[in-house]
C-alpha atoms as a PDB file:
ATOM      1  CA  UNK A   1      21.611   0.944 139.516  1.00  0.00           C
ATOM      2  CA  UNK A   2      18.372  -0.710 140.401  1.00  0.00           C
ATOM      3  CA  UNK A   3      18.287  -3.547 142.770  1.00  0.00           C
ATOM      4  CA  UNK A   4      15.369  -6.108 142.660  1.00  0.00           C
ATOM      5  CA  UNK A   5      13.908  -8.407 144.961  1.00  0.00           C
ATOM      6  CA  UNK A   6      11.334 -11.615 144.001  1.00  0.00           C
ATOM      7  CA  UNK A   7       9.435 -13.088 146.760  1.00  0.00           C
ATOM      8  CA  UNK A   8       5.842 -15.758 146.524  1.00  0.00           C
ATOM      9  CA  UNK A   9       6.585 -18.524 144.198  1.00  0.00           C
ATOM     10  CA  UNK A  10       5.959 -22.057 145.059  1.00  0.00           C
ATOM     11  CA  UNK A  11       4.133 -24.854 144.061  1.00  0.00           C
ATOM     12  CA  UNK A  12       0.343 -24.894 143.266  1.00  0.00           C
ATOM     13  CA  UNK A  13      -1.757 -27.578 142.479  1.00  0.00           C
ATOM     14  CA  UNK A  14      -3.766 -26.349 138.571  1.00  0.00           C
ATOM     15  CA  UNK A  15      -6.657 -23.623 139.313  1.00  0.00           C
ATOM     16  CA  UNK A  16      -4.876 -22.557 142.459  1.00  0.00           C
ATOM     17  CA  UNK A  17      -3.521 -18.925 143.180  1.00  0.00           C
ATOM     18  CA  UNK A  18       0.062 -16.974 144.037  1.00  0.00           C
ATOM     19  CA  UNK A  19       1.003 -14.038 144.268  1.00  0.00           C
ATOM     20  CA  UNK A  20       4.659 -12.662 143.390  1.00  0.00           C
ATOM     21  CA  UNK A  21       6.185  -9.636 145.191  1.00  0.00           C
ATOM     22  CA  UNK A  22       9.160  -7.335 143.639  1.00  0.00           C
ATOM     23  CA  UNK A  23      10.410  -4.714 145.950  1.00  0.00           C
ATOM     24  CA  UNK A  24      12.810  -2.016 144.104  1.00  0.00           C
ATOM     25  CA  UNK A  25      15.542   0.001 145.418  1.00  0.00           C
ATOM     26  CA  UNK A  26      18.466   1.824 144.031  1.00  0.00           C
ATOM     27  CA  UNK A  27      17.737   4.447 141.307  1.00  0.00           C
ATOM     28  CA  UNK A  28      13.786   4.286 141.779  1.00  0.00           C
ATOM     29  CA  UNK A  29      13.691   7.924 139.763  1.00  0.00           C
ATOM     30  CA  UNK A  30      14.865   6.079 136.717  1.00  0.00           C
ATOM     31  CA  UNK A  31      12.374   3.552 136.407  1.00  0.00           C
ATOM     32  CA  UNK A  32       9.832   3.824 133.192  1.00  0.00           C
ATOM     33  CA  UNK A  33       8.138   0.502 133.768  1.00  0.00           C
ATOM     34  CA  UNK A  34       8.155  -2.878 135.972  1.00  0.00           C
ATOM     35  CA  UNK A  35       6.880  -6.004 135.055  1.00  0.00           C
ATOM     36  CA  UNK A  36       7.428  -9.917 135.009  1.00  0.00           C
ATOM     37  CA  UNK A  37       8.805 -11.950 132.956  1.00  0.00           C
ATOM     38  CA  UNK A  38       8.845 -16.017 132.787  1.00  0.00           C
ATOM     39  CA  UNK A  39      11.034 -18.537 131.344  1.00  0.00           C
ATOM     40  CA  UNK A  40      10.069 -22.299 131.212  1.00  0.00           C
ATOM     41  CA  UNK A  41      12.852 -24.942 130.697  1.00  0.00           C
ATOM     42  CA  UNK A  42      14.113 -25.102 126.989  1.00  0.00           C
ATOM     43  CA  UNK A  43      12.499 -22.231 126.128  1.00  0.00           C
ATOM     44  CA  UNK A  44      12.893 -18.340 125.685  1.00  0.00           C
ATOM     45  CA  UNK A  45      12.203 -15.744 128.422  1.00  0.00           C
ATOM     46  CA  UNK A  46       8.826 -14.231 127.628  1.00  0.00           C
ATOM     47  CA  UNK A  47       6.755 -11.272 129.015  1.00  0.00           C
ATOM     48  CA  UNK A  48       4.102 -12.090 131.183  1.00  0.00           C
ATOM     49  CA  UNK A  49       2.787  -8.790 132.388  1.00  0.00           C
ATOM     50  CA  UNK A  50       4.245  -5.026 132.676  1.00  0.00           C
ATOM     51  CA  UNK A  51       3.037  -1.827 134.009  1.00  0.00           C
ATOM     52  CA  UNK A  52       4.137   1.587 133.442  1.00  0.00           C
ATOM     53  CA  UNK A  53       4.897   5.064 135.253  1.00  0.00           C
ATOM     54  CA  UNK A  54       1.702   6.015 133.845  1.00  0.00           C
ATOM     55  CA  UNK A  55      -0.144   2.711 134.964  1.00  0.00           C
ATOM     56  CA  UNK A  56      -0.243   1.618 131.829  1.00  0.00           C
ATOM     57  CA  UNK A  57      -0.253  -2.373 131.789  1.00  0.00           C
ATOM     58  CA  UNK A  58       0.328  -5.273 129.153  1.00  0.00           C
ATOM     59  CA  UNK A  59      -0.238  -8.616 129.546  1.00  0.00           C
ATOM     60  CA  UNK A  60       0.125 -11.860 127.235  1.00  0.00           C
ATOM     61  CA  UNK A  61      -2.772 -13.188 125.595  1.00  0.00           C
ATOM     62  CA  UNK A  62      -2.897 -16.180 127.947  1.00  0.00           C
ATOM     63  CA  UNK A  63      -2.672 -14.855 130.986  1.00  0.00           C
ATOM     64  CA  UNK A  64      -5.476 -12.156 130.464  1.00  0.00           C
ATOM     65  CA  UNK A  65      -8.486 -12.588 132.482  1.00  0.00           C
ATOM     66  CA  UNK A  66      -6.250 -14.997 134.598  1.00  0.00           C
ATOM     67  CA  UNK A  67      -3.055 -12.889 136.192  1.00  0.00           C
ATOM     68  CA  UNK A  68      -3.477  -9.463 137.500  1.00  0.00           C
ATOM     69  CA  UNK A  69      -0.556  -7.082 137.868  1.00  0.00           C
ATOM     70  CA  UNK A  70      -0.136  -3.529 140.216  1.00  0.00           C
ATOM     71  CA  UNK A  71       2.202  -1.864 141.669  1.00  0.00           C
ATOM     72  CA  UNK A  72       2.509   0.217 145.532  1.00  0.00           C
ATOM     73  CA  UNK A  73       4.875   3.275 144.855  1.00  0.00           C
ATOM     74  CA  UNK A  74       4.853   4.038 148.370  1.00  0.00           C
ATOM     75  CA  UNK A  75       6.821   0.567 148.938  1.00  0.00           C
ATOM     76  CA  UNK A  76       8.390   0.804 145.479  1.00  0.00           C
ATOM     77  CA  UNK A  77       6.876  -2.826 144.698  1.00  0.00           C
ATOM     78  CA  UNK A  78       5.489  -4.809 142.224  1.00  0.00           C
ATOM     79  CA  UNK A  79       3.221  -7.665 142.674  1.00  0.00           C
ATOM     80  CA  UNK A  80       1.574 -10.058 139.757  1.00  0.00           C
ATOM     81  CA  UNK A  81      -1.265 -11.903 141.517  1.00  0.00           C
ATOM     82  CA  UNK A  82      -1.863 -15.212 139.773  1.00  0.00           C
ATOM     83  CA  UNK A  83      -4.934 -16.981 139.353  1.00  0.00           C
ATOM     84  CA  UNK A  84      -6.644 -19.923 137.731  1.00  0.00           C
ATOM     85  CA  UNK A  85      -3.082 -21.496 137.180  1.00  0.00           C
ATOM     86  CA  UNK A  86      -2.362 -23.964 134.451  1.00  0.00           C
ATOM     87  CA  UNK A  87       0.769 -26.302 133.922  1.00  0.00           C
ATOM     88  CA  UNK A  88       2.115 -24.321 131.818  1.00  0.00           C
ATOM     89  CA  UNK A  89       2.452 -21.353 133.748  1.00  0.00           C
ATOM     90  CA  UNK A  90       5.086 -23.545 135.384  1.00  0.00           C
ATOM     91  CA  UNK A  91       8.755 -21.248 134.521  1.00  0.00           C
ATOM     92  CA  UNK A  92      10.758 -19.155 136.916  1.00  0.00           C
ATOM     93  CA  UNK A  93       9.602 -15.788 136.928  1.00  0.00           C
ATOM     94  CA  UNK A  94      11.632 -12.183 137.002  1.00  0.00           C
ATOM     95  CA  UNK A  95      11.179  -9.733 137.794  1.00  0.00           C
ATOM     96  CA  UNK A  96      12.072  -6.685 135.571  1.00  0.00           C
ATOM     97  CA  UNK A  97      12.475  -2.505 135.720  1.00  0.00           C
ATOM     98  CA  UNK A  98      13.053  -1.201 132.776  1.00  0.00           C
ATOM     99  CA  UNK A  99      14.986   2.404 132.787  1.00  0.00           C
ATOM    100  CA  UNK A 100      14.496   6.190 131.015  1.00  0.00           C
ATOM    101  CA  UNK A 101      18.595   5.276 130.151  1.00  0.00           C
ATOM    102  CA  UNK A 102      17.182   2.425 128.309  1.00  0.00           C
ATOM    103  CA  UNK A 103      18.460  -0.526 130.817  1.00  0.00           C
ATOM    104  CA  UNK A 104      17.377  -3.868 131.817  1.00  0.00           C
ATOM    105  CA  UNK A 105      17.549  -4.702 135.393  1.00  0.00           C
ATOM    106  CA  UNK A 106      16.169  -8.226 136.693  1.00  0.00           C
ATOM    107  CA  UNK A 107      15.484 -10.021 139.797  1.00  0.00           C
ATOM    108  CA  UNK A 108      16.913 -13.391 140.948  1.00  0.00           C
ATOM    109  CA  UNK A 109      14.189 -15.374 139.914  1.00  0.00           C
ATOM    110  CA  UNK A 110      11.846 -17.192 141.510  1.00  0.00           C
ATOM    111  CA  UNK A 111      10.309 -20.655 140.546  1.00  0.00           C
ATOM    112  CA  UNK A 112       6.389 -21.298 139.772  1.00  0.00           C
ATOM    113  CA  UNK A 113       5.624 -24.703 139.502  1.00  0.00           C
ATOM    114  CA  UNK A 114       1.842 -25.941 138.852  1.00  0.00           C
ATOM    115  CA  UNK A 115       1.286 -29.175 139.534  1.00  0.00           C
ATOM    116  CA  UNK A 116      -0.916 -31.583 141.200  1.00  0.00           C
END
């Protein structure tokens, strides 16, 4: 089992910054990758940015150049700082570990809204 934990979102006037935390715990050893996903109202959950045991990261198209995500193993977290934000970055964001046993695990959630 792998237990997440979503901290930083908020509500940010458009070309403003946040930054989202996601501190792991639980079966750390298992973990092949973390990243952050969205979801916006009426619409599908979506990947927004993932890094891997080897550092290797993905991000969208539209968040390149924009969002920026890393990870501290020594705190087992994941962050996903956010910059430049647009109105449609607006969603709740997860947070997600992904396992070598092939498992989903996801955060609570936590709600980006952009909006001035």
């Amino acid at each position: 089992q792998v237990q997440l934990v979503e901290s930083g979102g908020g509500l940010v006037q458009p070309g403003g910054s946040l930054r989202l935390s996601c501190a792991a715990s639980g079966s750390i050893f298992s973990i092949n990758s973390l990243g952050w996903f969205r979801q916006a109202p009426g619409k599908q959950r979506e990947l927004v940015a993932a890094i891997t045991i080897h550092n290797n990261i993905d991000y969208r198209d539209s968040v390149k150049g924009r969002f920026t995500i890393s990870r501290d193993n020594a705190k087992n977290t994941v962050y996903l700082q956010m910059n430049s934000l647009k109105p449609e970055d607006t969603a709740v964001y997860y947070c997600n570990a992904y396992t070598a046993f092939g498992t989903d695990y996801w955060g609570q959630g936590t709600q980006v809204t952009v909006s001035s």
